[in-house]
PDB file of N, CA and C in Angstrom:
ATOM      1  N   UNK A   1     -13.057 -25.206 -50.790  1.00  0.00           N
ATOM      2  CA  UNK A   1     -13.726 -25.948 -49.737  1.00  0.00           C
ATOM      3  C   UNK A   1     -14.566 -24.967 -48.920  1.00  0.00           C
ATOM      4  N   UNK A   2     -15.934 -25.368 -48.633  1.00  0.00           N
ATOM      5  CA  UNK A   2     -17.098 -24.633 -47.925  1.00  0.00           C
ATOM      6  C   UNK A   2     -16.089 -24.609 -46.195  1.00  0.00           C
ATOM      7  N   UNK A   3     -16.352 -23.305 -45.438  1.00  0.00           N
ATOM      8  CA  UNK A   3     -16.062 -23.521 -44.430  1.00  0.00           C
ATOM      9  C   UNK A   3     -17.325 -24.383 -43.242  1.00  0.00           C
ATOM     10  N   UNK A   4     -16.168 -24.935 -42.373  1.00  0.00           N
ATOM     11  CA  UNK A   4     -17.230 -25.905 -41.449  1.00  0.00           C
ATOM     12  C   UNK A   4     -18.417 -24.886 -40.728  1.00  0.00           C
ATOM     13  N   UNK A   5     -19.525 -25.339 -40.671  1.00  0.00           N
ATOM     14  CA  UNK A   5     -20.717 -24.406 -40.031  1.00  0.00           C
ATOM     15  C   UNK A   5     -20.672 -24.962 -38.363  1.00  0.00           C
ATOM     16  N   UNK A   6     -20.478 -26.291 -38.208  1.00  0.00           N
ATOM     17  CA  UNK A   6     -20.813 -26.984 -37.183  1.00  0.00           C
ATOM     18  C   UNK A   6     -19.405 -27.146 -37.161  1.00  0.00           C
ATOM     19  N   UNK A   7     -19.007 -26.746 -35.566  1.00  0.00           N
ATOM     20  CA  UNK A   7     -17.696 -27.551 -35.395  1.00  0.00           C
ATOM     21  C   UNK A   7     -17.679 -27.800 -33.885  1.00  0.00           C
ATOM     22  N   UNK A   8     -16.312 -28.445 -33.673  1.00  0.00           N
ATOM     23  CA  UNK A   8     -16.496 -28.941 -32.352  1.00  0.00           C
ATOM     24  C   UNK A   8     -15.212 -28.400 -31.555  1.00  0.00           C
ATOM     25  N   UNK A   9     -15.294 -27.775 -30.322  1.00  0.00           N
ATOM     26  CA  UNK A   9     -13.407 -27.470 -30.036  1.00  0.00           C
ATOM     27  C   UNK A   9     -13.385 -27.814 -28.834  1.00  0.00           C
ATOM     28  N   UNK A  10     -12.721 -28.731 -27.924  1.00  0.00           N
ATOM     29  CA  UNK A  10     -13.022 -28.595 -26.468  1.00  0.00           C
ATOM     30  C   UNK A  10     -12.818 -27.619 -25.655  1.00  0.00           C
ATOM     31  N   UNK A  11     -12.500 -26.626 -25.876  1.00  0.00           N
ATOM     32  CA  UNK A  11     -12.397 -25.383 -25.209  1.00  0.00           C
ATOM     33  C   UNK A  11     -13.656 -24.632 -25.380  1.00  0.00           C
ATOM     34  N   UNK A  12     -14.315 -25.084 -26.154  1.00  0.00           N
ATOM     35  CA  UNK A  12     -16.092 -24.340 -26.561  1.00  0.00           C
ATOM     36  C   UNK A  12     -17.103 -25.385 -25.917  1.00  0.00           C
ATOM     37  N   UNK A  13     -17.874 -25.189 -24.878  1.00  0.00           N
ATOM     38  CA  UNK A  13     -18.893 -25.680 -24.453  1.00  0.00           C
ATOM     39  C   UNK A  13     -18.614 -27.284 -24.316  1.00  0.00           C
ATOM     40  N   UNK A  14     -17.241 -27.479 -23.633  1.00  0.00           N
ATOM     41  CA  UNK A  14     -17.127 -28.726 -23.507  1.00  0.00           C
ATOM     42  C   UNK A  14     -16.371 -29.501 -24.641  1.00  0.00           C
ATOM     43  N   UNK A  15     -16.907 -29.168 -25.934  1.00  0.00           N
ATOM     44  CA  UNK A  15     -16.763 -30.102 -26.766  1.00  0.00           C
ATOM     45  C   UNK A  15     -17.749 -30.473 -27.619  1.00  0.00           C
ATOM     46  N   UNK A  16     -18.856 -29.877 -26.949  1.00  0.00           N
ATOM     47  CA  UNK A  16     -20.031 -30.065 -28.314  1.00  0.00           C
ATOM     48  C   UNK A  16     -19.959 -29.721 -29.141  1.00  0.00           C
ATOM     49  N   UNK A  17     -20.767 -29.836 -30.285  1.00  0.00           N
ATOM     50  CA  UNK A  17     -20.980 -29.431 -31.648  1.00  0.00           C
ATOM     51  C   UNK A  17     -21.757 -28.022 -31.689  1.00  0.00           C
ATOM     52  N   UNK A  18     -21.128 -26.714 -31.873  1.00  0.00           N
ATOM     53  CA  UNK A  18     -22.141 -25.644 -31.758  1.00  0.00           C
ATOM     54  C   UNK A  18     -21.800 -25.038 -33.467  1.00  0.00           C
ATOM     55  N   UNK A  19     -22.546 -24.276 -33.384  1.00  0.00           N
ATOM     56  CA  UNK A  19     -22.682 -23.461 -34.780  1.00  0.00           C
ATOM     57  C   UNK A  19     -21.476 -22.534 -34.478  1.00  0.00           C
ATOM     58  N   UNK A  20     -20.267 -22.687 -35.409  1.00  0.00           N
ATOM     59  CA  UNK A  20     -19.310 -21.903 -35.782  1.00  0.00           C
ATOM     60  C   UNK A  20     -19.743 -20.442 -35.044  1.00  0.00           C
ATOM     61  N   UNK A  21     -18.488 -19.876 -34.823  1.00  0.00           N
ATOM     62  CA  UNK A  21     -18.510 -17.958 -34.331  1.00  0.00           C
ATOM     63  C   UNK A  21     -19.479 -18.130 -32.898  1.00  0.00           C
ATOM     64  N   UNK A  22     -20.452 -19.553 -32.324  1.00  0.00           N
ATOM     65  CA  UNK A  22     -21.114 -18.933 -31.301  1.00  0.00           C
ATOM     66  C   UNK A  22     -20.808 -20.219 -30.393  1.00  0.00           C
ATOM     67  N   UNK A  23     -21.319 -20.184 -29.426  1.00  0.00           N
ATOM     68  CA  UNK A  23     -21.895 -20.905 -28.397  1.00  0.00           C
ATOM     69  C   UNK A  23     -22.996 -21.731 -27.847  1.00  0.00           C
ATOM     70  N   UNK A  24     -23.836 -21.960 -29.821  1.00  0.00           N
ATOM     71  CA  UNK A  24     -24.968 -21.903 -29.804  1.00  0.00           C
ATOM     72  C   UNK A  24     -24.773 -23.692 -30.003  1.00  0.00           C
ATOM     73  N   UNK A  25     -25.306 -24.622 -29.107  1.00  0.00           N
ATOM     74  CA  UNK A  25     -25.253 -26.071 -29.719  1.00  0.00           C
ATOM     75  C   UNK A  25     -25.732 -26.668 -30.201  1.00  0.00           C
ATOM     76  N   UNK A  26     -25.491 -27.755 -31.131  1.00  0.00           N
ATOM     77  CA  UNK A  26     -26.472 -28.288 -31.769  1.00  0.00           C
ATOM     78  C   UNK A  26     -27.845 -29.328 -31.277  1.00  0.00           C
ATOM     79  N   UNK A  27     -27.442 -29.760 -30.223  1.00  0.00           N
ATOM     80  CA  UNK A  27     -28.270 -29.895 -29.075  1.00  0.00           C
ATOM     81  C   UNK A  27     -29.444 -28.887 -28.588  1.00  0.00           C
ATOM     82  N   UNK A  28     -28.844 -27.742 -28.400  1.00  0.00           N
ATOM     83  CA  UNK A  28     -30.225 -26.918 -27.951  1.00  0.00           C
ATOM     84  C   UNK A  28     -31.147 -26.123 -28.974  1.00  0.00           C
ATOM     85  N   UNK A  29     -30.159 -26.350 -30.032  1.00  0.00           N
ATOM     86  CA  UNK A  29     -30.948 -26.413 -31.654  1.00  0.00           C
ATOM     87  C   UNK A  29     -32.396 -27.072 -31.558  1.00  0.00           C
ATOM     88  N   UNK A  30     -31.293 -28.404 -31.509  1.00  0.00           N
ATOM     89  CA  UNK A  30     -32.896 -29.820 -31.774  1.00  0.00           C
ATOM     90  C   UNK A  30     -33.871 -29.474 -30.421  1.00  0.00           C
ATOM     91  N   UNK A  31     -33.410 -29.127 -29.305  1.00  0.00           N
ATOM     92  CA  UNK A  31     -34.312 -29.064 -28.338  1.00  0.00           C
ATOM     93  C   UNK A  31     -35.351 -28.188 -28.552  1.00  0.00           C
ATOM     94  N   UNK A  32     -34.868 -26.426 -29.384  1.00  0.00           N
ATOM     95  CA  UNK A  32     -35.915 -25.927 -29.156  1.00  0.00           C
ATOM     96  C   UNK A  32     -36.911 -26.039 -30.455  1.00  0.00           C
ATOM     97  N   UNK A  33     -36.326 -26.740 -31.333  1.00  0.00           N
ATOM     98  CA  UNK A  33     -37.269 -27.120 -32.526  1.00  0.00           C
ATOM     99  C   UNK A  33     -38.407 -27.802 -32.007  1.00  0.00           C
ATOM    100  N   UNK A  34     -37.676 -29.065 -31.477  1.00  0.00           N
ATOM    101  CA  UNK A  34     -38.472 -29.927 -31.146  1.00  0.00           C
ATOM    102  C   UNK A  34     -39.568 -29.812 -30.155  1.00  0.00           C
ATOM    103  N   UNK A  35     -39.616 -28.722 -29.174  1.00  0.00           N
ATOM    104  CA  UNK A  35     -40.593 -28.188 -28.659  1.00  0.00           C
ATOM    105  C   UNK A  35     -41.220 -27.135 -29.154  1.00  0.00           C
ATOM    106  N   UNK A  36     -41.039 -27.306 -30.198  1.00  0.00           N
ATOM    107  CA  UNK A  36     -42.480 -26.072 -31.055  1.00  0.00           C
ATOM    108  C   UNK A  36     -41.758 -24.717 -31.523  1.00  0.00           C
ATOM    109  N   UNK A  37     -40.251 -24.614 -31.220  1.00  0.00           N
ATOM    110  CA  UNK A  37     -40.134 -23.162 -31.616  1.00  0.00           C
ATOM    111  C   UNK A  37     -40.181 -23.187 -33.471  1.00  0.00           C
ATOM    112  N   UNK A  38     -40.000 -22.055 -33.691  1.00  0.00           N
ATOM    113  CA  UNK A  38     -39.774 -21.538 -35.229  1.00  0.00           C
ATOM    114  C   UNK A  38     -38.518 -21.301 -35.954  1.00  0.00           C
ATOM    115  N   UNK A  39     -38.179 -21.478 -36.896  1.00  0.00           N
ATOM    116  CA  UNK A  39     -36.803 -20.946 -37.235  1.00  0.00           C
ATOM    117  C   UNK A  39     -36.684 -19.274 -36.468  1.00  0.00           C
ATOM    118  N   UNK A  40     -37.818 -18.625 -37.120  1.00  0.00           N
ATOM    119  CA  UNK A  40     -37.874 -17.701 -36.750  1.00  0.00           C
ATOM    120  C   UNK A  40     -37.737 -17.092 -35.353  1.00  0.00           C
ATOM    121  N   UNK A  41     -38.463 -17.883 -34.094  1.00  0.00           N
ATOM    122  CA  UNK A  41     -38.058 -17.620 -32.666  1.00  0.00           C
ATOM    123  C   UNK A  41     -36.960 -17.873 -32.744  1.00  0.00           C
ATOM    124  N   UNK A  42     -36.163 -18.756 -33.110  1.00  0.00           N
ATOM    125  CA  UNK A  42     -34.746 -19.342 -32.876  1.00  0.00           C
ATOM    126  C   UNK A  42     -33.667 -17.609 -33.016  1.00  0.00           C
ATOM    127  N   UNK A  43     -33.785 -17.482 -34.465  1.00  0.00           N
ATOM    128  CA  UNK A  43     -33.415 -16.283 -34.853  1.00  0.00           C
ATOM    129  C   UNK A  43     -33.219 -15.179 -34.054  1.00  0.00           C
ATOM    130  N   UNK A  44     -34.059 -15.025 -33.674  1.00  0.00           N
ATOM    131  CA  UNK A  44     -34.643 -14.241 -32.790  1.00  0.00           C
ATOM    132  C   UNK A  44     -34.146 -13.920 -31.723  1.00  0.00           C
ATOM    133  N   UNK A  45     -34.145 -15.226 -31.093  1.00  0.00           N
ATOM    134  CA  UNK A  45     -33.349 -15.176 -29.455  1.00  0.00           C
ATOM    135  C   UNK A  45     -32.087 -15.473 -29.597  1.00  0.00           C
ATOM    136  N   UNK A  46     -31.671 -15.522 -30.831  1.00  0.00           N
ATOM    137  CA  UNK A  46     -29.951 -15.757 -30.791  1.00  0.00           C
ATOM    138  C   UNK A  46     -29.591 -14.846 -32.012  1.00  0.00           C
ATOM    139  N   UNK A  47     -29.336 -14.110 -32.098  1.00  0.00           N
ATOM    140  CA  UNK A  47     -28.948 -12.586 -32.979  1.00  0.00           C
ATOM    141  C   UNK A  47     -27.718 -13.524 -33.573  1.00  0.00           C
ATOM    142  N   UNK A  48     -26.607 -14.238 -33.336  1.00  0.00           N
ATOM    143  CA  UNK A  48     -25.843 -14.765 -34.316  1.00  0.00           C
ATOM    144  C   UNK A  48     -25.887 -16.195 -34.648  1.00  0.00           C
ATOM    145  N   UNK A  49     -27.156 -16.674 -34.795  1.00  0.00           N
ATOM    146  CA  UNK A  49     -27.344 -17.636 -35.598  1.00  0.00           C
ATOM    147  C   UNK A  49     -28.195 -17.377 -36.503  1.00  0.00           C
ATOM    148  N   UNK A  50     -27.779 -18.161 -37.408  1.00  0.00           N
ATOM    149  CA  UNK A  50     -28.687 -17.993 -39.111  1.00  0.00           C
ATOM    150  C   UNK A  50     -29.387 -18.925 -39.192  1.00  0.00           C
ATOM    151  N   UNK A  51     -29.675 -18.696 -40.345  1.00  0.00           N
ATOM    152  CA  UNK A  51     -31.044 -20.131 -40.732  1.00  0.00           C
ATOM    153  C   UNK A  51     -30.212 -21.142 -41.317  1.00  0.00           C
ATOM    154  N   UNK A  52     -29.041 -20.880 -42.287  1.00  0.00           N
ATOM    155  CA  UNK A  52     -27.959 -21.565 -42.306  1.00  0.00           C
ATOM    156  C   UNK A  52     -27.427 -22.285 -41.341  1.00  0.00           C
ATOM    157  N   UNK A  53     -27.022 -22.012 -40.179  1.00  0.00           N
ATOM    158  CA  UNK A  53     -26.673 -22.312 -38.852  1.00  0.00           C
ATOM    159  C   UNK A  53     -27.563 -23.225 -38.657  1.00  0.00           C
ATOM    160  N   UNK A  54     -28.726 -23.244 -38.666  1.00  0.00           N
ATOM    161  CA  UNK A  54     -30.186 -24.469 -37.894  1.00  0.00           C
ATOM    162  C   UNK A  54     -30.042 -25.253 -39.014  1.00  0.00           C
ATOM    163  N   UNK A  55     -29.817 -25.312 -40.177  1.00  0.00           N
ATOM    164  CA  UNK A  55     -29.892 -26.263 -41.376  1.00  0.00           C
ATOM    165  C   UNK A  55     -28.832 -27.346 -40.987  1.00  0.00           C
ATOM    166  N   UNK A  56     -27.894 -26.599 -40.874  1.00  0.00           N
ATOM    167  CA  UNK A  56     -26.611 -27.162 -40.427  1.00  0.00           C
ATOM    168  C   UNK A  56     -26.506 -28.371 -39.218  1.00  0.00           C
ATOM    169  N   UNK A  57     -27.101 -27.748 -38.464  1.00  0.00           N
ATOM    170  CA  UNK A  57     -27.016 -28.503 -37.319  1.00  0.00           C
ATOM    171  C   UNK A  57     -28.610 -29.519 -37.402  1.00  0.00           C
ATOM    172  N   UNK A  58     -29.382 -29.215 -38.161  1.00  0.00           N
ATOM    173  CA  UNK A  58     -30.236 -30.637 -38.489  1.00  0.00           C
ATOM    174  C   UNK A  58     -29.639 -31.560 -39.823  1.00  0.00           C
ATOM    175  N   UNK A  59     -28.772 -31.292 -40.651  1.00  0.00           N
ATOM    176  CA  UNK A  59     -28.077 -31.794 -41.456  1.00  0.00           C
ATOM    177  C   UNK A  59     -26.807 -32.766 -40.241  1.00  0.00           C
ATOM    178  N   UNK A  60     -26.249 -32.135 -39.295  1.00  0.00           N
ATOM    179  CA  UNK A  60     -25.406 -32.775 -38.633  1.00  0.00           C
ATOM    180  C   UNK A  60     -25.880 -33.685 -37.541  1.00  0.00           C
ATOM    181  N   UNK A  61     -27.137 -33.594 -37.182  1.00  0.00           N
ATOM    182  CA  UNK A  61     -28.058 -34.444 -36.802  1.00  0.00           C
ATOM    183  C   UNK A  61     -28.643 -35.512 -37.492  1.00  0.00           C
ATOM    184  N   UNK A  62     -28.960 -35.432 -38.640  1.00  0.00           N
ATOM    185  CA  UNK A  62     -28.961 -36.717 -39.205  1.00  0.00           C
ATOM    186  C   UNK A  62     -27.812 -37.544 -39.439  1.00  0.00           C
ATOM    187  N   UNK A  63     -26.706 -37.005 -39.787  1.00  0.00           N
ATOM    188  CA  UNK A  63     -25.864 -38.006 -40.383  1.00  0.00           C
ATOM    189  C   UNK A  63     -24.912 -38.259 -38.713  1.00  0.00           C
ATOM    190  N   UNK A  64     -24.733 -38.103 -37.746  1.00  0.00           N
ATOM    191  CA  UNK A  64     -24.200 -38.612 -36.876  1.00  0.00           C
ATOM    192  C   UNK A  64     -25.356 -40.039 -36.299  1.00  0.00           C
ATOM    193  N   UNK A  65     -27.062 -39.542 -37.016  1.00  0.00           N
ATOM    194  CA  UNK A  65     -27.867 -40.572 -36.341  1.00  0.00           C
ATOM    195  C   UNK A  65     -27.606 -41.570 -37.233  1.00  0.00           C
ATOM    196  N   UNK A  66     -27.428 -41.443 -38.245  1.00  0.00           N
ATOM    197  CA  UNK A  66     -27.387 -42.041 -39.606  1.00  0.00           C
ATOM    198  C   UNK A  66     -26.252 -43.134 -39.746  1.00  0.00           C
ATOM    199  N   UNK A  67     -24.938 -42.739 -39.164  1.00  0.00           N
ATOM    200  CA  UNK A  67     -23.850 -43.565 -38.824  1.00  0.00           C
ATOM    201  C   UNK A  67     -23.722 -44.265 -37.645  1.00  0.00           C
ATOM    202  N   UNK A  68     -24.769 -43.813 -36.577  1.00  0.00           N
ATOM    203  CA  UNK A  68     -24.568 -44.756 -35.513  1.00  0.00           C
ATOM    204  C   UNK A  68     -26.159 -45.445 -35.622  1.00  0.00           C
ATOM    205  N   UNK A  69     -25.826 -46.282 -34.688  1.00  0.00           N
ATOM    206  CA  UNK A  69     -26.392 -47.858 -34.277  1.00  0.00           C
ATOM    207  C   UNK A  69     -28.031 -47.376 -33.669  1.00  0.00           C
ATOM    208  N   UNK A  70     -29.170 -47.123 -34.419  1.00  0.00           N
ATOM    209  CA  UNK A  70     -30.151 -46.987 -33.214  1.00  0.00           C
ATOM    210  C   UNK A  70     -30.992 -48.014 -33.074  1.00  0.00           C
ATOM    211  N   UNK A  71     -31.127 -47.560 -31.232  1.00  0.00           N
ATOM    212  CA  UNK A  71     -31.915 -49.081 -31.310  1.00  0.00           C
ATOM    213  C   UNK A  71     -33.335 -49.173 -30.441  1.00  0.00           C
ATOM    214  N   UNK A  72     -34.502 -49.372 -31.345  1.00  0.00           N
ATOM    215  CA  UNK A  72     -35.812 -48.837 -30.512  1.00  0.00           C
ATOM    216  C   UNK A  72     -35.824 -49.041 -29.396  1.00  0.00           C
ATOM    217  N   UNK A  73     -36.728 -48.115 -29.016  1.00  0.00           N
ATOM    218  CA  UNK A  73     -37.382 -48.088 -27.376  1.00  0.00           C
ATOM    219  C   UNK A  73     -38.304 -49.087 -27.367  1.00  0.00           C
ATOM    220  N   UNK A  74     -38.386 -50.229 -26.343  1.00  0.00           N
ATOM    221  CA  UNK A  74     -39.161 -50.733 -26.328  1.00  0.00           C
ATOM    222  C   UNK A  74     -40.346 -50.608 -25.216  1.00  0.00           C
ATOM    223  N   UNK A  75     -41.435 -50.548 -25.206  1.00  0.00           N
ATOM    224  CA  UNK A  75     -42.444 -50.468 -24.001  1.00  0.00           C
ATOM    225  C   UNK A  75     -41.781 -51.297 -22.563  1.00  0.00           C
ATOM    226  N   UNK A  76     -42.192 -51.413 -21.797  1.00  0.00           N
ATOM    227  CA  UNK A  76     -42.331 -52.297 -20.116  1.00  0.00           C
ATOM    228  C   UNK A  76     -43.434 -52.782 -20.272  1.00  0.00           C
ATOM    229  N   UNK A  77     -43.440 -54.233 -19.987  1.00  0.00           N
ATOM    230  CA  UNK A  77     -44.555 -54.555 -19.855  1.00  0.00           C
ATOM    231  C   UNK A  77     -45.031 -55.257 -18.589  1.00  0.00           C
TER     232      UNK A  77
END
């Protein structure tokens, strides 16, 4: 059995989901993707996360979206 990459402990950052060995969450993963960074900046500014590690946590991002319920945004009108 592969060991878990993403895990969750409540004694680690609450309880979020961070990348195994760090403090790093999968949350501020998607955040800094999603504002333009690079795997590579990521890397970068966090010396113990891998590229493995960011795979991981967009792999664990889909399938938690994937099993729950979403439900569009709709405009105001």
């Amino acid at each position: 059995m592969e060991p878990q990459i993403i895990v969750s402990n409540p004694k680690i950052m609450m309880g979020q989901p961070v990348v195994s060995g760090t403090r790093i969450t999968v949350d501020l993963i998607l955040e800094k993707l999603s504002s333009g960074e690079t795997f590579e900046q990521l890397l970068q500014a966090h010396p113990r996360l891998t590229k493995e590690g960011i795979q991981a946590a967009l792999q664990f991002a889909r399938e938690v979206l994937r099993a729950d319920v979403v439900y569009p945004i709709s405009e105001s009108v």
